[in-house]
C-alpha atoms as a PDB file:
ATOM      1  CA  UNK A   1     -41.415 -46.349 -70.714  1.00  0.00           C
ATOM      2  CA  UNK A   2     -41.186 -47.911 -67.553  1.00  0.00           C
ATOM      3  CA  UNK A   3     -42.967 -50.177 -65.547  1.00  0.00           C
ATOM      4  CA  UNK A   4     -46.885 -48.981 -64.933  1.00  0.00           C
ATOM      5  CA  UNK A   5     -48.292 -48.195 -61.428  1.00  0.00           C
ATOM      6  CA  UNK A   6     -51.984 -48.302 -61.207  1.00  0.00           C
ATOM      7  CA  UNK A   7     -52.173 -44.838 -60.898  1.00  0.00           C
ATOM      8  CA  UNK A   8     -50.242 -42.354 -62.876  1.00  0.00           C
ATOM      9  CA  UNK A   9     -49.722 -38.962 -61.946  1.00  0.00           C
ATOM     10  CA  UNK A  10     -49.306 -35.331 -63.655  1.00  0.00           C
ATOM     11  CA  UNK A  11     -46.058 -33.107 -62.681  1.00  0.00           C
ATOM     12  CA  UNK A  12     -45.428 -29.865 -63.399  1.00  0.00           C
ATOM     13  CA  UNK A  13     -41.897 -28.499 -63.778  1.00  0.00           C
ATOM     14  CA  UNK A  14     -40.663 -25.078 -62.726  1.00  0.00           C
ATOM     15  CA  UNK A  15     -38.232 -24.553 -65.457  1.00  0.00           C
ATOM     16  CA  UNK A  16     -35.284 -21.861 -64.611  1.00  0.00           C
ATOM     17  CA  UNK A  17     -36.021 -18.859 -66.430  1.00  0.00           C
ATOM     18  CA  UNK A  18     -32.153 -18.571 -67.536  1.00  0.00           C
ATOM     19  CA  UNK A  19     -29.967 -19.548 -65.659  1.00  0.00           C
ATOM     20  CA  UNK A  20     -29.540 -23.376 -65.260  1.00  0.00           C
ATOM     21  CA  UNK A  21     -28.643 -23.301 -61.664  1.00  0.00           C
ATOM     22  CA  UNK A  22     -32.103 -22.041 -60.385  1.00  0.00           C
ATOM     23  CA  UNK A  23     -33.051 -25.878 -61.433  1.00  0.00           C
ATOM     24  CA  UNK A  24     -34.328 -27.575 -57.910  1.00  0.00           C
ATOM     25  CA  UNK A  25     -32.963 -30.679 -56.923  1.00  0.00           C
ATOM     26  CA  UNK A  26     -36.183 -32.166 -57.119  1.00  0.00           C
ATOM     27  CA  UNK A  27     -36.594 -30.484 -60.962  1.00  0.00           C
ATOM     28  CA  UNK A  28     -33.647 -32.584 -62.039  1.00  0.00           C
ATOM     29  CA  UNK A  29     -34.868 -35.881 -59.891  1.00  0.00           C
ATOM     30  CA  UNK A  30     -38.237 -35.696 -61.288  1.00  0.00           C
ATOM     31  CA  UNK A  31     -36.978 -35.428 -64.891  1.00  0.00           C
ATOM     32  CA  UNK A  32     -34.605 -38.363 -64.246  1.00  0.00           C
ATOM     33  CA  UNK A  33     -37.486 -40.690 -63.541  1.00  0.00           C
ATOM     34  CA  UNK A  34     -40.740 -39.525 -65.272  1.00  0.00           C
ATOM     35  CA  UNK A  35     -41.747 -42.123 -68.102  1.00  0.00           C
ATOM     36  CA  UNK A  36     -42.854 -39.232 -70.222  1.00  0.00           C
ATOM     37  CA  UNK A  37     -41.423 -35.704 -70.267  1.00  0.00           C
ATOM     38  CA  UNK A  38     -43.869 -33.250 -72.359  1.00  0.00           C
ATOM     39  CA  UNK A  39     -41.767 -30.169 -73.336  1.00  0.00           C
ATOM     40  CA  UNK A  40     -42.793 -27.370 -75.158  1.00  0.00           C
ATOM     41  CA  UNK A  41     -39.918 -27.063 -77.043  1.00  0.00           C
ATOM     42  CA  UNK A  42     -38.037 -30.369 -77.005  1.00  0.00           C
ATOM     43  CA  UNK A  43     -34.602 -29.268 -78.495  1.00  0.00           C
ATOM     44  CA  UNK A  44     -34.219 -26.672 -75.334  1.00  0.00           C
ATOM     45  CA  UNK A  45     -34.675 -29.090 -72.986  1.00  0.00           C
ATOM     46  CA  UNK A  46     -32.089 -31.645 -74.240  1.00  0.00           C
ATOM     47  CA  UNK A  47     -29.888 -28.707 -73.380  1.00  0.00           C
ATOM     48  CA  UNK A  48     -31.093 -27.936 -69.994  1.00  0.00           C
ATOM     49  CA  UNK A  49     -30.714 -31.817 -69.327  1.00  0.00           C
ATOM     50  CA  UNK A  50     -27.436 -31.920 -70.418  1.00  0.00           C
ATOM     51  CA  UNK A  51     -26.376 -28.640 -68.371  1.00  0.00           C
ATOM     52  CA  UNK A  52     -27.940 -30.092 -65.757  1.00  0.00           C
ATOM     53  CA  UNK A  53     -25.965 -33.140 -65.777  1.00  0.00           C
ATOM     54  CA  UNK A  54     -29.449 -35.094 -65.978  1.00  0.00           C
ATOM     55  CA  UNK A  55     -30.552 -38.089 -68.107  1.00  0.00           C
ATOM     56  CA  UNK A  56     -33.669 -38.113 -69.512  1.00  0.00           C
ATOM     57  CA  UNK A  57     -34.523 -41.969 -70.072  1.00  0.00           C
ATOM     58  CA  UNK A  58     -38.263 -41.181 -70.545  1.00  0.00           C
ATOM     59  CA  UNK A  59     -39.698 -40.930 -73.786  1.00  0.00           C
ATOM     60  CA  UNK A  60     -39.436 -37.086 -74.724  1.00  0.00           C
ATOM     61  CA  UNK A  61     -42.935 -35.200 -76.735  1.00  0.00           C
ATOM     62  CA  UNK A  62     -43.495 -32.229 -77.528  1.00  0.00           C
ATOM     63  CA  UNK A  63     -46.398 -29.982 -76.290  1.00  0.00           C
ATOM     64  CA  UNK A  64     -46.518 -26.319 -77.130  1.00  0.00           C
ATOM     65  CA  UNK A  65     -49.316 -23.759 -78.521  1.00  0.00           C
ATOM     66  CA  UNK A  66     -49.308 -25.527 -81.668  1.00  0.00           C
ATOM     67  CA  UNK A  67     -50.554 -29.141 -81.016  1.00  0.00           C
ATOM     68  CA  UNK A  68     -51.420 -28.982 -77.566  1.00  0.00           C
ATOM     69  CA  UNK A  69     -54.936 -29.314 -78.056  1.00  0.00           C
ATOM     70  CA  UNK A  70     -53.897 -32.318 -80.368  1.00  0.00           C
ATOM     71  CA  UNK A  71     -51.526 -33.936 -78.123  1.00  0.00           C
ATOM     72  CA  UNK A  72     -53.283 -33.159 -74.967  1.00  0.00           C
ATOM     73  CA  UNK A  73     -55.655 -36.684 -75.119  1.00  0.00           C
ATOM     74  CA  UNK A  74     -52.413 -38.781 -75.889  1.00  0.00           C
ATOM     75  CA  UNK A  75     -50.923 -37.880 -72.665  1.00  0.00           C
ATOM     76  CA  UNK A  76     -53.839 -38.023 -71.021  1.00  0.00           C
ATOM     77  CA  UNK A  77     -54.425 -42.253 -72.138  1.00  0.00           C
ATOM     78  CA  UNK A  78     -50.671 -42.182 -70.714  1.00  0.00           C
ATOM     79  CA  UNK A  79     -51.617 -41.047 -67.509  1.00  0.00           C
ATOM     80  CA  UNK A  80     -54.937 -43.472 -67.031  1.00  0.00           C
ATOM     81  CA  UNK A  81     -52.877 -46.329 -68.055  1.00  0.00           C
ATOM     82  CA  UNK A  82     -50.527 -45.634 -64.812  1.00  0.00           C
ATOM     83  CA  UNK A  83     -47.286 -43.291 -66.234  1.00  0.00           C
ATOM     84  CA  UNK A  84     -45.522 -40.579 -64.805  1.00  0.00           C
ATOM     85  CA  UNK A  85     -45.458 -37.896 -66.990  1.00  0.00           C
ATOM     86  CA  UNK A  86     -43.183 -34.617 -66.405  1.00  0.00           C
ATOM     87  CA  UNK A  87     -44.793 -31.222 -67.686  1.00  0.00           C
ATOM     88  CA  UNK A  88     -42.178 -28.508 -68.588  1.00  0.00           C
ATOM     89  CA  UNK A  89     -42.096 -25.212 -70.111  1.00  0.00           C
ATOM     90  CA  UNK A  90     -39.276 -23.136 -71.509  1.00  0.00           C
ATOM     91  CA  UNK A  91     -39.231 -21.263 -68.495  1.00  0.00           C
ATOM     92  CA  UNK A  92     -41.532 -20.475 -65.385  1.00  0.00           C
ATOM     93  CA  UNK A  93     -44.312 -22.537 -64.461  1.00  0.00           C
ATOM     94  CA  UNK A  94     -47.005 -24.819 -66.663  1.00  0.00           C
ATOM     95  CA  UNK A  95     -50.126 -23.032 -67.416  1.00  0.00           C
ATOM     96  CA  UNK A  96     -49.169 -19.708 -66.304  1.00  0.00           C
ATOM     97  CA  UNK A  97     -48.984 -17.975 -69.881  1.00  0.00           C
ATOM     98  CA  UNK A  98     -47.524 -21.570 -71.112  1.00  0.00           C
ATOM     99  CA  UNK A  99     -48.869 -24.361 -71.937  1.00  0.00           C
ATOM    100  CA  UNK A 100     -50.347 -26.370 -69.469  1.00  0.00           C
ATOM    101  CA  UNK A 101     -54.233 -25.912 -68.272  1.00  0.00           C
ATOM    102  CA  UNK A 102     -55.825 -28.313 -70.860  1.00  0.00           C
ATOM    103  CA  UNK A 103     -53.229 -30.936 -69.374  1.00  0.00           C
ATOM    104  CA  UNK A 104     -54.168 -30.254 -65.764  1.00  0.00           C
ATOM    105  CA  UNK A 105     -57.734 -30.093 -66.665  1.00  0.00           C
ATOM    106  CA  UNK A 106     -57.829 -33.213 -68.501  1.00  0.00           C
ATOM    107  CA  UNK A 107     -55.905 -35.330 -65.823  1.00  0.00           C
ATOM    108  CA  UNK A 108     -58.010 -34.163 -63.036  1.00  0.00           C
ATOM    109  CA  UNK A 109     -61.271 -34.759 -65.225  1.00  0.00           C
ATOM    110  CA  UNK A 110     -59.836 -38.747 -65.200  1.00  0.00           C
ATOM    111  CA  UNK A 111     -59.095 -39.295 -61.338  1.00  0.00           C
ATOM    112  CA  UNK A 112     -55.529 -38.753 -62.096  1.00  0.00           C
ATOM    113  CA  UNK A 113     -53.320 -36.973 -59.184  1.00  0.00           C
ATOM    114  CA  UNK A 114     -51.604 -33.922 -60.295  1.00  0.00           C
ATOM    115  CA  UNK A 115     -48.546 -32.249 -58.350  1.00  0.00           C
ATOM    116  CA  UNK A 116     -45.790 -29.520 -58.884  1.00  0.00           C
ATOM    117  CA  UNK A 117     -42.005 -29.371 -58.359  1.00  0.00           C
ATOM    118  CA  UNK A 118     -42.382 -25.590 -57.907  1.00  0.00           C
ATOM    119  CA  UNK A 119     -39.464 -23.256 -59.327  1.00  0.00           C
ATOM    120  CA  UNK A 120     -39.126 -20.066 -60.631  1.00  0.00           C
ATOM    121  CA  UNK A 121     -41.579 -17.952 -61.933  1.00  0.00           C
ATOM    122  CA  UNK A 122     -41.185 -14.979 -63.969  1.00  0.00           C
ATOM    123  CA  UNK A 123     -44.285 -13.387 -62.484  1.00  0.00           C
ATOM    124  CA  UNK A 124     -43.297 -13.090 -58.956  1.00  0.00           C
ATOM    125  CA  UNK A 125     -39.340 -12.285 -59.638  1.00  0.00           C
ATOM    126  CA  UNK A 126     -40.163  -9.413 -61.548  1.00  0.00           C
ATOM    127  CA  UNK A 127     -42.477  -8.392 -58.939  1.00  0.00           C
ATOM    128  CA  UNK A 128     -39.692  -8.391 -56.230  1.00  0.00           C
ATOM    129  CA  UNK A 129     -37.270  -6.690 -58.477  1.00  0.00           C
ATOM    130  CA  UNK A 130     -39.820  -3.770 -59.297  1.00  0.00           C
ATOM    131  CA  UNK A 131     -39.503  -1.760 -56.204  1.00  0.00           C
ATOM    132  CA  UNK A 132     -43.284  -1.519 -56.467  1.00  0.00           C
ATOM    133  CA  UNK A 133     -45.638  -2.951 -53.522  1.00  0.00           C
ATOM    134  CA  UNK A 134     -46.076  -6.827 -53.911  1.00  0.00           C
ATOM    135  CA  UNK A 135     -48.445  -7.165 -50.848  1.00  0.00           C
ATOM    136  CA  UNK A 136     -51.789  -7.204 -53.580  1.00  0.00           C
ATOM    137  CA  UNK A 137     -50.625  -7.879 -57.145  1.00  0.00           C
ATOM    138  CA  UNK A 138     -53.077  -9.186 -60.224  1.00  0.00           C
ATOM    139  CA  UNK A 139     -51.220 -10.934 -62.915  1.00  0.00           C
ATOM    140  CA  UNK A 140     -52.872  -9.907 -66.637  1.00  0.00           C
ATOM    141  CA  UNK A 141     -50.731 -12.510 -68.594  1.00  0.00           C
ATOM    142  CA  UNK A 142     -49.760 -10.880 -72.418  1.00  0.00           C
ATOM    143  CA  UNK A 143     -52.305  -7.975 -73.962  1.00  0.00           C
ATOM    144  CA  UNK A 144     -54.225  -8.000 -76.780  1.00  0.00           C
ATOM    145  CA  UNK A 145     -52.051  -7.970 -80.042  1.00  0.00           C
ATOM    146  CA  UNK A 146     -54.277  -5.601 -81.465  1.00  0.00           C
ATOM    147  CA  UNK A 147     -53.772  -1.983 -80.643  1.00  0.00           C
ATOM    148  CA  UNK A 148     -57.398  -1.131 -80.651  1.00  0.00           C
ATOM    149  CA  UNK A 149     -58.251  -4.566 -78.353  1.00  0.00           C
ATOM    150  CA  UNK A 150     -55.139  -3.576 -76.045  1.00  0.00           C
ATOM    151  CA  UNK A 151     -56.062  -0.032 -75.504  1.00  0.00           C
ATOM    152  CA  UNK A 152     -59.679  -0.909 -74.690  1.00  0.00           C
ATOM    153  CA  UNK A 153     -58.266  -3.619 -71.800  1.00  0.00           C
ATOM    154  CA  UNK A 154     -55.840  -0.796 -70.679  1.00  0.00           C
ATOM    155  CA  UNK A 155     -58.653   1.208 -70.023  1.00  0.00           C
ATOM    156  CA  UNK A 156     -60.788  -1.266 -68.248  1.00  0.00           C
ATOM    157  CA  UNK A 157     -57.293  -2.047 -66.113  1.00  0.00           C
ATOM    158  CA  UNK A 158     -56.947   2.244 -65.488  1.00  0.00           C
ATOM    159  CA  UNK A 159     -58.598   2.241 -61.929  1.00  0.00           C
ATOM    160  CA  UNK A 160     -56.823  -1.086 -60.307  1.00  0.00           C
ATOM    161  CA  UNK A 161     -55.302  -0.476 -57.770  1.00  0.00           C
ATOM    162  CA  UNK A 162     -53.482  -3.711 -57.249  1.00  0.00           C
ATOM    163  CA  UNK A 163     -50.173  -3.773 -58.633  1.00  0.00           C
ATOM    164  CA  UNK A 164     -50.821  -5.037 -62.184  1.00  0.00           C
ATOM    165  CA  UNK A 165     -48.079  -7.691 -64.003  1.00  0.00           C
ATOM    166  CA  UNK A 166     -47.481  -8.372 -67.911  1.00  0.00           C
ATOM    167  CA  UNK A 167     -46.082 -10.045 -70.342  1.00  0.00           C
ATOM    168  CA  UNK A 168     -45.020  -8.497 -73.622  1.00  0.00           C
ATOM    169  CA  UNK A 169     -43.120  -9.416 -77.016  1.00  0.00           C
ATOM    170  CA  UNK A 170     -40.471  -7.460 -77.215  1.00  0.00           C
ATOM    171  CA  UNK A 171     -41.984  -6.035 -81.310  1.00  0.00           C
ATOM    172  CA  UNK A 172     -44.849  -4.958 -79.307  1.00  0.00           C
ATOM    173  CA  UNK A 173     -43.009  -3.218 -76.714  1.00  0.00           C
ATOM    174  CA  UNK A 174     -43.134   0.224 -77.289  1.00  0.00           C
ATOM    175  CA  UNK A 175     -46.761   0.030 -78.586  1.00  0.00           C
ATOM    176  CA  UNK A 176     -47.835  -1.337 -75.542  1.00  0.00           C
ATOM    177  CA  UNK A 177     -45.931   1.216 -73.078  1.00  0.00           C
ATOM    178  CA  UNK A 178     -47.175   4.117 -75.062  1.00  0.00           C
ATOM    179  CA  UNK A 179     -50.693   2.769 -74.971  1.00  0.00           C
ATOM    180  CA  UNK A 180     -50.067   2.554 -70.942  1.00  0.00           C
ATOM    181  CA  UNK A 181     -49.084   5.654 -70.036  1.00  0.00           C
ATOM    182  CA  UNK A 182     -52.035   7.506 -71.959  1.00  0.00           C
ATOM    183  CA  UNK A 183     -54.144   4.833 -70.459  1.00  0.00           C
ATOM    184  CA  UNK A 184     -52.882   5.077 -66.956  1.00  0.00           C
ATOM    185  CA  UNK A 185     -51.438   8.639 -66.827  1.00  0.00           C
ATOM    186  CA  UNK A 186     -47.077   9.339 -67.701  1.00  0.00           C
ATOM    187  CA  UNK A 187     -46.240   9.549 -63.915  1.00  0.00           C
ATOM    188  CA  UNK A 188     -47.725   5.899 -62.757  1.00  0.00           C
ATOM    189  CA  UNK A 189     -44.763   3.941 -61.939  1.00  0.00           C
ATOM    190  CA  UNK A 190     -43.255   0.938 -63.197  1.00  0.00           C
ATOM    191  CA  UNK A 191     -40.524  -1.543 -64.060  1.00  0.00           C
ATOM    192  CA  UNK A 192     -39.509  -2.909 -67.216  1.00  0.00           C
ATOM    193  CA  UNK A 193     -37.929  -6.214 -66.217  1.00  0.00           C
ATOM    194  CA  UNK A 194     -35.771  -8.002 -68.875  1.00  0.00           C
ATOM    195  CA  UNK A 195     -34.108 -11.273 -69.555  1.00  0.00           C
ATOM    196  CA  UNK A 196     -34.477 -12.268 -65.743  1.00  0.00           C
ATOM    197  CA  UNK A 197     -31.720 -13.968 -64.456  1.00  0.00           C
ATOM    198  CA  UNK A 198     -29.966 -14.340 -67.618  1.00  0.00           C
ATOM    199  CA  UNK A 199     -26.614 -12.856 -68.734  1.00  0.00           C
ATOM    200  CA  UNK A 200     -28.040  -9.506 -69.997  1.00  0.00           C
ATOM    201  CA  UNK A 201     -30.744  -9.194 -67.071  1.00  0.00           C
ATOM    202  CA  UNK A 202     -31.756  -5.724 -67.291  1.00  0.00           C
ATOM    203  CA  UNK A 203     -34.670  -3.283 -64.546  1.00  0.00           C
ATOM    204  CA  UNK A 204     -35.724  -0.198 -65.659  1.00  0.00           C
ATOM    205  CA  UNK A 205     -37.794   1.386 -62.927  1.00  0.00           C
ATOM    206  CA  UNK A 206     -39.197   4.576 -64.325  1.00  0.00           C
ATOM    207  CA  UNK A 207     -42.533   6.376 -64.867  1.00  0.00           C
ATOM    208  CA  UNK A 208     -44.670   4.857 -67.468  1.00  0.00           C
ATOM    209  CA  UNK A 209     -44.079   8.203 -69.755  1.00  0.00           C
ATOM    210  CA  UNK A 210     -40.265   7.701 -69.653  1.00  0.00           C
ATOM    211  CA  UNK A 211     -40.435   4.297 -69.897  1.00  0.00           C
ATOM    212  CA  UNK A 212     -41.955   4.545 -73.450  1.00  0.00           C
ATOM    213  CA  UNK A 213     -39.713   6.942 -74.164  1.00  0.00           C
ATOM    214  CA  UNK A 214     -36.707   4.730 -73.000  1.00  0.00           C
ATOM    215  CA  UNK A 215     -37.700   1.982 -74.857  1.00  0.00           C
ATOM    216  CA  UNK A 216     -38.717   3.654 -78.115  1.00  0.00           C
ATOM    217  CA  UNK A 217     -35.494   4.916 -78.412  1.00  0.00           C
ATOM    218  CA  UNK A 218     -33.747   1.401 -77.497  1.00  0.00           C
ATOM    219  CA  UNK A 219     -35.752  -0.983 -78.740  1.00  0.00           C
ATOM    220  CA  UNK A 220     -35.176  -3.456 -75.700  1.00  0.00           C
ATOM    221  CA  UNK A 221     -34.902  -7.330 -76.910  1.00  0.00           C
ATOM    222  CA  UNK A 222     -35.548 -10.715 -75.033  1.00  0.00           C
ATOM    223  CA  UNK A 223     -38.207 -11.953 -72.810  1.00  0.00           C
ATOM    224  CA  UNK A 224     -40.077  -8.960 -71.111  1.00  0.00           C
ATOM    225  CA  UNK A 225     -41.782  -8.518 -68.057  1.00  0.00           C
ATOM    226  CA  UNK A 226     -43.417  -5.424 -66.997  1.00  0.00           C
ATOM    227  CA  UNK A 227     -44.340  -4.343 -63.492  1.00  0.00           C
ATOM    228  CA  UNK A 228     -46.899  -1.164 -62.975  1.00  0.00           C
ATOM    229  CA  UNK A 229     -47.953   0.285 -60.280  1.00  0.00           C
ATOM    230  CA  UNK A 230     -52.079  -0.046 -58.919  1.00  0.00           C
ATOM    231  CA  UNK A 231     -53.745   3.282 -59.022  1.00  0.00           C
ATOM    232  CA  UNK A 232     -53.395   5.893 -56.617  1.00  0.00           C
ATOM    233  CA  UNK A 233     -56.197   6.195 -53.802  1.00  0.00           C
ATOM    234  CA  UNK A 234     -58.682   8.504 -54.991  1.00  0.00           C
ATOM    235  CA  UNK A 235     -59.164  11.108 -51.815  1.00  0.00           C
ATOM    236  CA  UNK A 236     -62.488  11.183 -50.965  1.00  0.00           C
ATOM    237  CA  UNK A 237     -64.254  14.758 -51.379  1.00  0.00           C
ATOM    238  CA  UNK A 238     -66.357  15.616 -47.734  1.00  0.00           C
ATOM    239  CA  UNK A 239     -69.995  16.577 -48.902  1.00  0.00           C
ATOM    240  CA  UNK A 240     -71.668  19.808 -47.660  1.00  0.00           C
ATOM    241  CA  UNK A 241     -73.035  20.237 -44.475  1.00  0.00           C
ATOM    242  CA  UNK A 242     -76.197  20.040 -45.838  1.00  0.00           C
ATOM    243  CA  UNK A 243     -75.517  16.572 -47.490  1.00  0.00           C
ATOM    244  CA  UNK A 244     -74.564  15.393 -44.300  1.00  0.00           C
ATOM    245  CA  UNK A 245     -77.449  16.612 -42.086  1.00  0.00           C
ATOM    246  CA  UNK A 246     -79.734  14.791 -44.574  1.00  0.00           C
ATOM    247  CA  UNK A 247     -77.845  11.463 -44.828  1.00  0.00           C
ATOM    248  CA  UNK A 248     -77.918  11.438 -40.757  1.00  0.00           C
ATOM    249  CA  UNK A 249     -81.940  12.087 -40.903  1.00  0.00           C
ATOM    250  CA  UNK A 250     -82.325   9.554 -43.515  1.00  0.00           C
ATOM    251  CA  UNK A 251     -80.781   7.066 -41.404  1.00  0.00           C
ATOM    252  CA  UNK A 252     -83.378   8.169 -38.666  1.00  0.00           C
ATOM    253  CA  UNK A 253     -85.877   8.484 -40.652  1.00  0.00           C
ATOM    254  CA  UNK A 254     -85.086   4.788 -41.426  1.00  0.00           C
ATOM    255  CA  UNK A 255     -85.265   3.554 -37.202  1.00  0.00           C
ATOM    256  CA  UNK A 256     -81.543   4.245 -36.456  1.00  0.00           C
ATOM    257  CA  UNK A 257     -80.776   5.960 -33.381  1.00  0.00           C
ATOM    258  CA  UNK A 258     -79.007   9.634 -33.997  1.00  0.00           C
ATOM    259  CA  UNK A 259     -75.880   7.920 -32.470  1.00  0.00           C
ATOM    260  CA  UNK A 260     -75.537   4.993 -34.862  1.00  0.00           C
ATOM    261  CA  UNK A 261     -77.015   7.050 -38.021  1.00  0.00           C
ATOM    262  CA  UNK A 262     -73.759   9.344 -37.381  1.00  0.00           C
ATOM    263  CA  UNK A 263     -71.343   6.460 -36.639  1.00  0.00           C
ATOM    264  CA  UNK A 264     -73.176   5.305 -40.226  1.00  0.00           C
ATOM    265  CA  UNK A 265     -72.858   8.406 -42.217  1.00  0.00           C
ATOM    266  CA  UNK A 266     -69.140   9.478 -40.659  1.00  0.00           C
ATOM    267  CA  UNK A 267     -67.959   5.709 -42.167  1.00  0.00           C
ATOM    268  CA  UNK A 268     -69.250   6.138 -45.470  1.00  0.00           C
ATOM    269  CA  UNK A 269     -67.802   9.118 -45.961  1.00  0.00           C
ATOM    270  CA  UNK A 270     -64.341   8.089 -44.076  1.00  0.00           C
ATOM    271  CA  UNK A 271     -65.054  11.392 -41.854  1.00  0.00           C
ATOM    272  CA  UNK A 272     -64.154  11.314 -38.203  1.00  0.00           C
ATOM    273  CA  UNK A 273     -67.478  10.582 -35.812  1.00  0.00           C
ATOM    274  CA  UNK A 274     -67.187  13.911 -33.790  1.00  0.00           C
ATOM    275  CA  UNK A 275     -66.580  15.754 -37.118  1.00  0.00           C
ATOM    276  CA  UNK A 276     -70.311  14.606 -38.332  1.00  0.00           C
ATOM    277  CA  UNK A 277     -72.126  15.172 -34.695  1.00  0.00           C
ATOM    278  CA  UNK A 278     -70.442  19.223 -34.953  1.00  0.00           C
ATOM    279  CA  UNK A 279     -72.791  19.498 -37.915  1.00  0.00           C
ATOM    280  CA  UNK A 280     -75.634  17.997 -36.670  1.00  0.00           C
ATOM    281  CA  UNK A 281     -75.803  19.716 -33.758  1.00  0.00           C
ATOM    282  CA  UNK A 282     -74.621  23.016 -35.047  1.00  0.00           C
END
């Protein structure tokens, strides 16, 4: 390693998701200078770096699922004793379904600055690609392997109506899309985003019903990302006449004036003012 500052500092690595060209410039400067580069899967990036045209002359670990709760202290005496060390996943973002949250957590916990050299993310890609609206999205990371787990958490998931993002192994595919659209209805749509921005990069944008269908007769490979659509607005149902004569005259009863107990009750009930003060003054 290289010469010790008296500070070190944490940075994660937006790894391209396929193709080696989505690398930022400051990706590749970053890995040609940290004076530890934690990989989770050490072998793959020798082969980015060597795409990339990049040498690594930091010491090269690696950190996946399997000893990152091991390793995780290690780098963290690295970075108290003043090292750089790079964080980098096989694709995407640290953390974000990847290893990466008990390093960030640890180095903060210790005073130590942590920063990003942000890239791609498979997340937000396969949320543009979808066709499906990206202004509120909630990202649900992989579901339960379990079939019995994974359609509980569908259910619980049934009434967002934020577009909704997963992960999914592509042997648990067609379990999961089947459990989806009984869980969410066949017509919800959604996207079946594969092997993003790699040679075989395949969107299927279909209804949840013929999506399962689609892929239990294909058997789709590779990384997978699915997209679905939030649920649809529920309309809301106009009570009686009756039911809205009392809520105004509750709202009296209660020291509002008749004007702002009708401006009250025609909100709640998304009704138009005018259309409340008809039937109160019928």
């Amino acid at each position: 390693m290289g010469e010790m500052s008296e500070v070190g500092r944490l940075v994660l690595l937006g790894a391209p998701l396929g193709n080696p060209a989505d690398a930022s410039a400051r990706f590749r400067e970053v890995l040609a200078a940290a004076d530890v580069v934690a990989a989770e899967d050490t072998r793959r990036l020798t082969r980015l770096a060597r795409d990339l045209d990049v040498t690594v002359p930091g010491r090269i670990v690696s950190y996946f699922e399997g000893n990152e709760e091991r390793r995780t202290p290690e780098l963290a005496e690295v970075l108290t004793a003043g090292y750089t060390v790079a964080l980098v996943t096989d694709g995407g973002m640290p953390s974000v379904s990847d290893p990466g949250y008990r390093l960030v957590r640890a180095a903060l916990d210790a005073g130590v600055p942590v920063t990003a050299a942000p890239g791609p993310s498979a997340v937000t890609t396969a949320l543009a690609l979808s066709g499906l609206p990206c202004d509120r999205f909630c990202f649900e990371g992989f579901l339960p392997r379990t079939p019995g787990t994974r359609r509980s958490r569908l259910r619980s998931l049934a009434a967002e109506d934020r577009t909704l993002v997963f992960f999914e192994a592509p042997h648990r595919i067609v379990g999961a899309l089947a459990d989806l659209a009984e869980a969410f209805g066949r017509d919800r749509p959604a996207a079946l985003c594969r092997e993003l921005t790699k040679t075989y990069e395949e969107v299927v944008r279909r209804p949840l019903g013929d999506l399962a269908e689609w892929a239990a007769a294909g058997d789709p490979r590779g990384e997978i990302t699915l997209v679905v659509a939030g649920a649809p607005a529920t309309p809301a149902v106009r009570p009686d006449d009756d039911t809205l004569r009392a809520a105004v005259a509750e709202r009296e009863a209660a020291g509002l004036s008749r004007r702002d107990a009708i401006t009250e009750v025609a909100t709640a009930y998304g009704l138009r003012r005018r259309e409340v003060y008809a039937v109160v003054h019928q």
